[in-house]
C-alpha atoms as a PDB file:
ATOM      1  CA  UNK A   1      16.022 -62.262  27.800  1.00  0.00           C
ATOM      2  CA  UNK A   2      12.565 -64.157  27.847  1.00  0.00           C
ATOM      3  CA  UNK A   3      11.564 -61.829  30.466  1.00  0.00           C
ATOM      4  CA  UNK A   4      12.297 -58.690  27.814  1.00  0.00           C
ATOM      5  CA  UNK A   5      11.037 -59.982  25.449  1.00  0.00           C
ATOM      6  CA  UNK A   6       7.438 -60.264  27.175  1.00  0.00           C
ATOM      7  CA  UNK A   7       8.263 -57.085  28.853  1.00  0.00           C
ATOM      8  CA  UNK A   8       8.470 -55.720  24.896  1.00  0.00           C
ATOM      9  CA  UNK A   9       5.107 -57.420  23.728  1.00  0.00           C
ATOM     10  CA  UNK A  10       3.000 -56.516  26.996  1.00  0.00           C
ATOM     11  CA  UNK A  11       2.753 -52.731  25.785  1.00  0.00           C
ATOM     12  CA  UNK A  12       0.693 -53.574  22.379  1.00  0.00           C
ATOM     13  CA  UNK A  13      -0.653 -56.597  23.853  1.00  0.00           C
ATOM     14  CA  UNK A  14      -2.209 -54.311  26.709  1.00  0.00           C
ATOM     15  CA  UNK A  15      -3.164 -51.576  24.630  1.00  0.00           C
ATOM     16  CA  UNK A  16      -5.415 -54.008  21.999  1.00  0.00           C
ATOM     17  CA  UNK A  17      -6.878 -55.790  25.026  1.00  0.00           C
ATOM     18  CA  UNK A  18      -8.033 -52.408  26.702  1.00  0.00           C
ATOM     19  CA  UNK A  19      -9.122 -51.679  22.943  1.00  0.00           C
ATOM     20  CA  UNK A  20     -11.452 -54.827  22.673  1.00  0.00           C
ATOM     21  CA  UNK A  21     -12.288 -54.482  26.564  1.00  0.00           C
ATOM     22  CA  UNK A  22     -13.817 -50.638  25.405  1.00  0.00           C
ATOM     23  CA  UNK A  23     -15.412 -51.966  22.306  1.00  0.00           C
ATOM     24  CA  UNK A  24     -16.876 -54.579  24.137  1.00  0.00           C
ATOM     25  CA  UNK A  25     -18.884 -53.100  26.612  1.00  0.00           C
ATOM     26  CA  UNK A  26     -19.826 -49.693  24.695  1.00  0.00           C
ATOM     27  CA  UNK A  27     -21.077 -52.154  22.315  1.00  0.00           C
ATOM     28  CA  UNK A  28     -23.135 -53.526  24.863  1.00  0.00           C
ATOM     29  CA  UNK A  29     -24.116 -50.098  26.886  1.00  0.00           C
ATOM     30  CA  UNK A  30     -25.115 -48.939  23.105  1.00  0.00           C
ATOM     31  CA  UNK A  31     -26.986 -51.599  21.474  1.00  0.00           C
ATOM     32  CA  UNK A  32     -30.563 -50.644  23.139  1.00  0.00           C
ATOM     33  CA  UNK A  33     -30.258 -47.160  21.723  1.00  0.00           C
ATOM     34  CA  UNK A  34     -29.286 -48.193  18.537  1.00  0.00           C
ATOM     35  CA  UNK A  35     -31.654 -50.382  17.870  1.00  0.00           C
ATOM     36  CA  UNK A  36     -33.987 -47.377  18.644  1.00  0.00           C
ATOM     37  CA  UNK A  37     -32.204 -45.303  16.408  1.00  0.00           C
ATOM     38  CA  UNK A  38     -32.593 -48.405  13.640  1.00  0.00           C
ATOM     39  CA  UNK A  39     -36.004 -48.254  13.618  1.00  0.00           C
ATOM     40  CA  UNK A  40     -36.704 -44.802  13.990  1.00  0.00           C
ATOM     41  CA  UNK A  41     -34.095 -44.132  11.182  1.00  0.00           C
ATOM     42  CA  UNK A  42     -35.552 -46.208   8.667  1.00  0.00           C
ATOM     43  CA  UNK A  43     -38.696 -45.059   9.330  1.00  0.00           C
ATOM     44  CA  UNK A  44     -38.039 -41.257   9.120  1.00  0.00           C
ATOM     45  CA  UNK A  45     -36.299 -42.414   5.943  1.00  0.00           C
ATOM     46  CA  UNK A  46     -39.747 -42.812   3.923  1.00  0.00           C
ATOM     47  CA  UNK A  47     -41.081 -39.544   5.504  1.00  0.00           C
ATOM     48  CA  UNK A  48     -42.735 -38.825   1.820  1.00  0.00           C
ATOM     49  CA  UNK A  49     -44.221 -42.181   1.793  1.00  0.00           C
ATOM     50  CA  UNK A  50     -46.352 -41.964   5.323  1.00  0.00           C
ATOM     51  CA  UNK A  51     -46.267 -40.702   8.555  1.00  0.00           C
ATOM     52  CA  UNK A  52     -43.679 -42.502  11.236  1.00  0.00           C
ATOM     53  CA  UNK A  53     -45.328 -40.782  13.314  1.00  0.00           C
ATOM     54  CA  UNK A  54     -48.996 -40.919  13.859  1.00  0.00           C
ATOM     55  CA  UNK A  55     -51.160 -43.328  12.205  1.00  0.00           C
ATOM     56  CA  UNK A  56     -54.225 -40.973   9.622  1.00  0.00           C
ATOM     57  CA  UNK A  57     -57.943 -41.897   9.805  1.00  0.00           C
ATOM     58  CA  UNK A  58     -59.666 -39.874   7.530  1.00  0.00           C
ATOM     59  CA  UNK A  59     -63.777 -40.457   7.228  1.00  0.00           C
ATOM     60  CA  UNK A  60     -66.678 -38.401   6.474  1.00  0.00           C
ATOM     61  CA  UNK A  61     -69.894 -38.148   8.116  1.00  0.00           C
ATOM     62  CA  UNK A  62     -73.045 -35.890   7.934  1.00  0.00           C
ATOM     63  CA  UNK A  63     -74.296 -33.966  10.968  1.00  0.00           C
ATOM     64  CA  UNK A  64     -77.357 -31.984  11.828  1.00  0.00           C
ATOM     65  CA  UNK A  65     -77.078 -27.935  11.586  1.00  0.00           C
ATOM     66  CA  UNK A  66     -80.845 -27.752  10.925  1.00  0.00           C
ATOM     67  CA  UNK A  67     -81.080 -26.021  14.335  1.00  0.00           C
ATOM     68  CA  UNK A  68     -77.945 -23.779  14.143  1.00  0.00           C
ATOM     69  CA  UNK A  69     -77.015 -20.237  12.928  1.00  0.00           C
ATOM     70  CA  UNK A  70     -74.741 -20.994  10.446  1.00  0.00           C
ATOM     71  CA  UNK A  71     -72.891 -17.821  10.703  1.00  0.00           C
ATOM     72  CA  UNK A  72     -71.854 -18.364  13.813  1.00  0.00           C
ATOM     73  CA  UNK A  73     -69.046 -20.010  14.072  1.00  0.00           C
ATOM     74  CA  UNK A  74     -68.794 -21.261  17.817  1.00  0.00           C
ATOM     75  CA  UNK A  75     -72.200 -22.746  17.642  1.00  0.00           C
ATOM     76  CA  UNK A  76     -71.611 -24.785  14.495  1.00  0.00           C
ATOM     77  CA  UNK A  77     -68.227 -25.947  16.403  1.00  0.00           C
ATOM     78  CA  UNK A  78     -70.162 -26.871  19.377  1.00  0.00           C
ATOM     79  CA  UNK A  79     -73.064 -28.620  17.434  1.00  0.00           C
ATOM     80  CA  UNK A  80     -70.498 -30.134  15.262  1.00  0.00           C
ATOM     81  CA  UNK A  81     -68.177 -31.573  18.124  1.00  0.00           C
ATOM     82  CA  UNK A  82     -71.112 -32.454  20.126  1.00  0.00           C
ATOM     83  CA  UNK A  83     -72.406 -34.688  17.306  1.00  0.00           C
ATOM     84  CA  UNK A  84     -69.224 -36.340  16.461  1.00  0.00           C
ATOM     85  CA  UNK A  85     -68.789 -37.171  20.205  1.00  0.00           C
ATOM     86  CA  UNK A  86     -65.006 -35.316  19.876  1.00  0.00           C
ATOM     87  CA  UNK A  87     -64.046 -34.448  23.487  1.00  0.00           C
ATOM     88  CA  UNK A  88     -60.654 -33.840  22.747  1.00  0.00           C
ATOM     89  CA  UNK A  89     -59.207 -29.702  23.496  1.00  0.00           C
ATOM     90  CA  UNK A  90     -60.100 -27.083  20.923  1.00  0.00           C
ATOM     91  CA  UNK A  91     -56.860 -25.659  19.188  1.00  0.00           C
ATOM     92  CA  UNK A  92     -58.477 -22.974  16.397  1.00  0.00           C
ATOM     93  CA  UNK A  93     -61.246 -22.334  14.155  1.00  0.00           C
ATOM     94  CA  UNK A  94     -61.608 -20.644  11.007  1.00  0.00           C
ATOM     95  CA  UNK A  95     -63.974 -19.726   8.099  1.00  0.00           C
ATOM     96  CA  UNK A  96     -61.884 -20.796   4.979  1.00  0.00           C
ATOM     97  CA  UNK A  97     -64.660 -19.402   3.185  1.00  0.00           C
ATOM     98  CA  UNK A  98     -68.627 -18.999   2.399  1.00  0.00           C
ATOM     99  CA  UNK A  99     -69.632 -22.549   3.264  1.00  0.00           C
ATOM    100  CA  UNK A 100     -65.983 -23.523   4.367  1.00  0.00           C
ATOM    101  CA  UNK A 101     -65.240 -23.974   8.171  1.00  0.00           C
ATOM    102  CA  UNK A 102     -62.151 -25.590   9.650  1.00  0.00           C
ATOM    103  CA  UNK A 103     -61.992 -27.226  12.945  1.00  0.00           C
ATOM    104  CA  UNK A 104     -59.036 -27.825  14.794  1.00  0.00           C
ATOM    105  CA  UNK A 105     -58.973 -30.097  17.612  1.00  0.00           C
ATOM    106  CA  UNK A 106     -56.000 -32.071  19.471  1.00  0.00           C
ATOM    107  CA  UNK A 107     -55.505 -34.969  17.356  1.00  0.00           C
ATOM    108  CA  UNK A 108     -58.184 -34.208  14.790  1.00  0.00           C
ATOM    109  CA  UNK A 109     -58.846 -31.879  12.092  1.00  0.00           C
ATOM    110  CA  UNK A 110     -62.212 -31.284  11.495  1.00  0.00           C
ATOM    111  CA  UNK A 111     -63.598 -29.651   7.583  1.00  0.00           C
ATOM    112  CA  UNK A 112     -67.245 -28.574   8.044  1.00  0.00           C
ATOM    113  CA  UNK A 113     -69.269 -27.660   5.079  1.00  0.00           C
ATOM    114  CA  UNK A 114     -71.698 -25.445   6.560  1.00  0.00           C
ATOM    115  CA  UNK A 115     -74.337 -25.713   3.605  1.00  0.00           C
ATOM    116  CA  UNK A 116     -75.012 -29.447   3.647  1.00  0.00           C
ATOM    117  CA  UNK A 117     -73.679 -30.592   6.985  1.00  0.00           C
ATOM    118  CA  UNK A 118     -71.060 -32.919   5.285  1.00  0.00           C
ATOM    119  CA  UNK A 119     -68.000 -33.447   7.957  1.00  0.00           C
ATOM    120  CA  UNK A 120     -64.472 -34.368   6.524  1.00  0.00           C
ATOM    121  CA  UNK A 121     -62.216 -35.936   9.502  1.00  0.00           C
ATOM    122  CA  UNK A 122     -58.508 -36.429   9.917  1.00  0.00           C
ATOM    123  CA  UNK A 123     -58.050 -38.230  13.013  1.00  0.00           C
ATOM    124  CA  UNK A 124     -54.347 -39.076  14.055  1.00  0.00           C
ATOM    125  CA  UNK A 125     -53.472 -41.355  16.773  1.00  0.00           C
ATOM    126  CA  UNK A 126     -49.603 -42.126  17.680  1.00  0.00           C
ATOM    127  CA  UNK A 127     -48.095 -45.118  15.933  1.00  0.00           C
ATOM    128  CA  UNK A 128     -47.094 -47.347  19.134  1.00  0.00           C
ATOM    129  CA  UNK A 129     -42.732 -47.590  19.648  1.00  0.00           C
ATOM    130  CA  UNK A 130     -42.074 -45.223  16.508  1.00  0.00           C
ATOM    131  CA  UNK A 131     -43.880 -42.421  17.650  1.00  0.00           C
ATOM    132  CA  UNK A 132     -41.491 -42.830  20.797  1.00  0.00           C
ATOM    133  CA  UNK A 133     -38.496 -43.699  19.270  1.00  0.00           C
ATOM    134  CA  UNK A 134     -39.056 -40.743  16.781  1.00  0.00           C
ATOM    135  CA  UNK A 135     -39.719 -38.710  20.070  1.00  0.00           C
ATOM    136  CA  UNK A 136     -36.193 -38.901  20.909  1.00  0.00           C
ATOM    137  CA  UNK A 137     -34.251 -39.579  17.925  1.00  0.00           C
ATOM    138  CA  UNK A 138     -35.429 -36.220  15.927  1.00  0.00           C
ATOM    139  CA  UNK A 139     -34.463 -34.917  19.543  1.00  0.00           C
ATOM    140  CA  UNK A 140     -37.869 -33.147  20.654  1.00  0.00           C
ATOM    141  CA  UNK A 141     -37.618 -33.794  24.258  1.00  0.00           C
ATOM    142  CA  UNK A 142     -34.583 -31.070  23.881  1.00  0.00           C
ATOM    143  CA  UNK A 143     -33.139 -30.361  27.366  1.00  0.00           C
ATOM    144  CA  UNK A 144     -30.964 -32.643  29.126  1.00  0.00           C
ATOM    145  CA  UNK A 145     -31.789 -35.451  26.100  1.00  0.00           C
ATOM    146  CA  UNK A 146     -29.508 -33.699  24.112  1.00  0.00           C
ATOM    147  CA  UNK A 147     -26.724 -33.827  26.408  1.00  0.00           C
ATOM    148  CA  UNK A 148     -27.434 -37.502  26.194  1.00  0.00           C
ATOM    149  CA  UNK A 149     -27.721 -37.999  22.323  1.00  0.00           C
ATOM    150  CA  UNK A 150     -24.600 -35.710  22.144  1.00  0.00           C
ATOM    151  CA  UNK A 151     -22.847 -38.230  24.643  1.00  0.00           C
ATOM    152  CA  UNK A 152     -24.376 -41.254  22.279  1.00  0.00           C
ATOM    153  CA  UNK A 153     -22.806 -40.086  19.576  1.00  0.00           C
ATOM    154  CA  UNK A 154     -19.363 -39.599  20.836  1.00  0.00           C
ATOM    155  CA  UNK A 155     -19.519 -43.055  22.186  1.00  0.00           C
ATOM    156  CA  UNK A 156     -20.619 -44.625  18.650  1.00  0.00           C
ATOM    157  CA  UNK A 157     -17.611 -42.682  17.211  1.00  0.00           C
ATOM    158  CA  UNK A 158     -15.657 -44.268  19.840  1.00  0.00           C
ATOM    159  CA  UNK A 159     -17.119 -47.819  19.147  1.00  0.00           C
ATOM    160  CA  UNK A 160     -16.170 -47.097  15.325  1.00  0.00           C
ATOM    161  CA  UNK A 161     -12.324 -45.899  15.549  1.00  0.00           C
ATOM    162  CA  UNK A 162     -12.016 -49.103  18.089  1.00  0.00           C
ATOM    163  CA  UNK A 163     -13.741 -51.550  15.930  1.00  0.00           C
ATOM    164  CA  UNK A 164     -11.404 -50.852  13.390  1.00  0.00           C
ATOM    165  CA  UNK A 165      -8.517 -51.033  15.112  1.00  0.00           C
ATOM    166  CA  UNK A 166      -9.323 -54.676  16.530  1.00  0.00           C
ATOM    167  CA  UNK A 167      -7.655 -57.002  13.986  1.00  0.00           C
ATOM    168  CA  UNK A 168      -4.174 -56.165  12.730  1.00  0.00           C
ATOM    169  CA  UNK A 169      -2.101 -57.900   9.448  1.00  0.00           C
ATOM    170  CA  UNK A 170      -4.290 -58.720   6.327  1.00  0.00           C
ATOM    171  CA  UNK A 171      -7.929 -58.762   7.779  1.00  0.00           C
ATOM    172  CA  UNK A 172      -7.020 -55.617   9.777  1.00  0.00           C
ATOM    173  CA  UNK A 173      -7.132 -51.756   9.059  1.00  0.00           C
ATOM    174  CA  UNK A 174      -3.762 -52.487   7.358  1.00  0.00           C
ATOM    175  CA  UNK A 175      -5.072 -55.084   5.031  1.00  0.00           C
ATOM    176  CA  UNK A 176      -8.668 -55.243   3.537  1.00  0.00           C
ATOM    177  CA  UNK A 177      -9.937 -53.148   6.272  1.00  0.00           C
ATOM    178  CA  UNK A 178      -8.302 -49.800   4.409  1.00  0.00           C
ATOM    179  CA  UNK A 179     -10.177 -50.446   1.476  1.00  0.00           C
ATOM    180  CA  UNK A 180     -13.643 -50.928   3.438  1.00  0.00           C
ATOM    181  CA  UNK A 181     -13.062 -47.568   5.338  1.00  0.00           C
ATOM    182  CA  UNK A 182     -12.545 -46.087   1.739  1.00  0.00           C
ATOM    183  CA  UNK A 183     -15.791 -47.235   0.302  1.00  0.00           C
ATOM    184  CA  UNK A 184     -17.214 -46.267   3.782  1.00  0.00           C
ATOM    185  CA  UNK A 185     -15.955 -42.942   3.354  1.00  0.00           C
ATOM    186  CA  UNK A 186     -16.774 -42.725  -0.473  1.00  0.00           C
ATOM    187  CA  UNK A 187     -19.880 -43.989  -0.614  1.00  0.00           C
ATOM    188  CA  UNK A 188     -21.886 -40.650   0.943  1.00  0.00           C
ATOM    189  CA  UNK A 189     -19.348 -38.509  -1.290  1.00  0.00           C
ATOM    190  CA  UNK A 190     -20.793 -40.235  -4.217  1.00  0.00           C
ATOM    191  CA  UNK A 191     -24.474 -39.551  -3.330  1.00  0.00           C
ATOM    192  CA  UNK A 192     -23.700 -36.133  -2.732  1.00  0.00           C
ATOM    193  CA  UNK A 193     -22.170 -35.419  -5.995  1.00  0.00           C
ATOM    194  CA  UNK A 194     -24.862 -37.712  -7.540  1.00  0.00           C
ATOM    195  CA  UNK A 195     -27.294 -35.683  -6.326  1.00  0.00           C
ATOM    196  CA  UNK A 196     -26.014 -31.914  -6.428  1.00  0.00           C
END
């Protein structure tokens, strides 16, 4: 009868120690990743605020065009870039208007005012970690990265359905635990009809 009666435990006993075993080491294989996905998150949440991204330096300085056609557009760029020292590739040019003329280079964005030789910069340079996390959270490596985040997310769905299945009786899913999931479940409900 003893024998049975272990016999009759070991199936749920086995099952909730392959549970916490799976929990476990996801939790562990995850937890780099997520804390990626932390950061990044929270600071993609306050988009409107700044940029995650790159870090703006925005200056003005006054360069020479004494020398230069000022209709022609190429030769105020080249003065222009020459004077400022920018090296970096040239993306576009236009004349925004009259007096007007936009610069765009990799990194910078250049606003020339032809008439006085005034120079209005917007330099961006990437924020160190975020721009990288960012990289790969808002998935812009594409390709075989989003295999990857795809598998990510199955395994943090995994890590939640076996989290909540860890502890049984009154601390468990059939105690306290039911209520959590329901304000878990309610909460984003409740922001959605707060907000529509």
């Amino acid at each position: 009868p003893g024998r049975r009666d272990r016999g009759v435990e070991s199936g749920p006993m086995k099952w909730r120690k392959w549970n916490i075993i799976i929990h476990r080491d996801l939790g562990y294989l995850c937890f780099g990743l997520t804390i990626l996905y932390v950061i990044s998150g929270i600071a993609v949440n306050h988009i409107h605020e700044w940029n995650p991204t790159y870090k703006i330096e925005k200056s003005m300085v006054e360069v020479d065009l004494s020398t230069v056609d000022t209709a022609d557009d190429r030769a105020v760029t080249a003065t222009v870039l020459n004077q400022l020292g920018e090296t970096g590739e040239l993306k576009n040019i236009y004349r925004q208007d009259g007096r007007t003329l936009k610069i765009f280079v990799v990194n910078n964005n250049i606003t020339v005012d032809v008439a006085n030789g005034t120079v209005f910069q917007e330099k961006s340079t990437k924020r160190p970690l975020l721009y990288q996390a960012n990289f790969l959270h808002l998935n812009h490596a594409k390709k075989l990265w989003t295999w990857f985040a795809d598998l990510y997310a199955a395994c943090l769905g995994i890590l939640a359905l076996s989290g909540i299945l860890i502890l049984k009786g009154k601390k468990g899913l059939s105690g306290r635990g039911k209520w959590l999931v329901g304000i878990g479940f309610l909460t984003p409900i409740f922001f959605l009809w707060l907000y529509s």
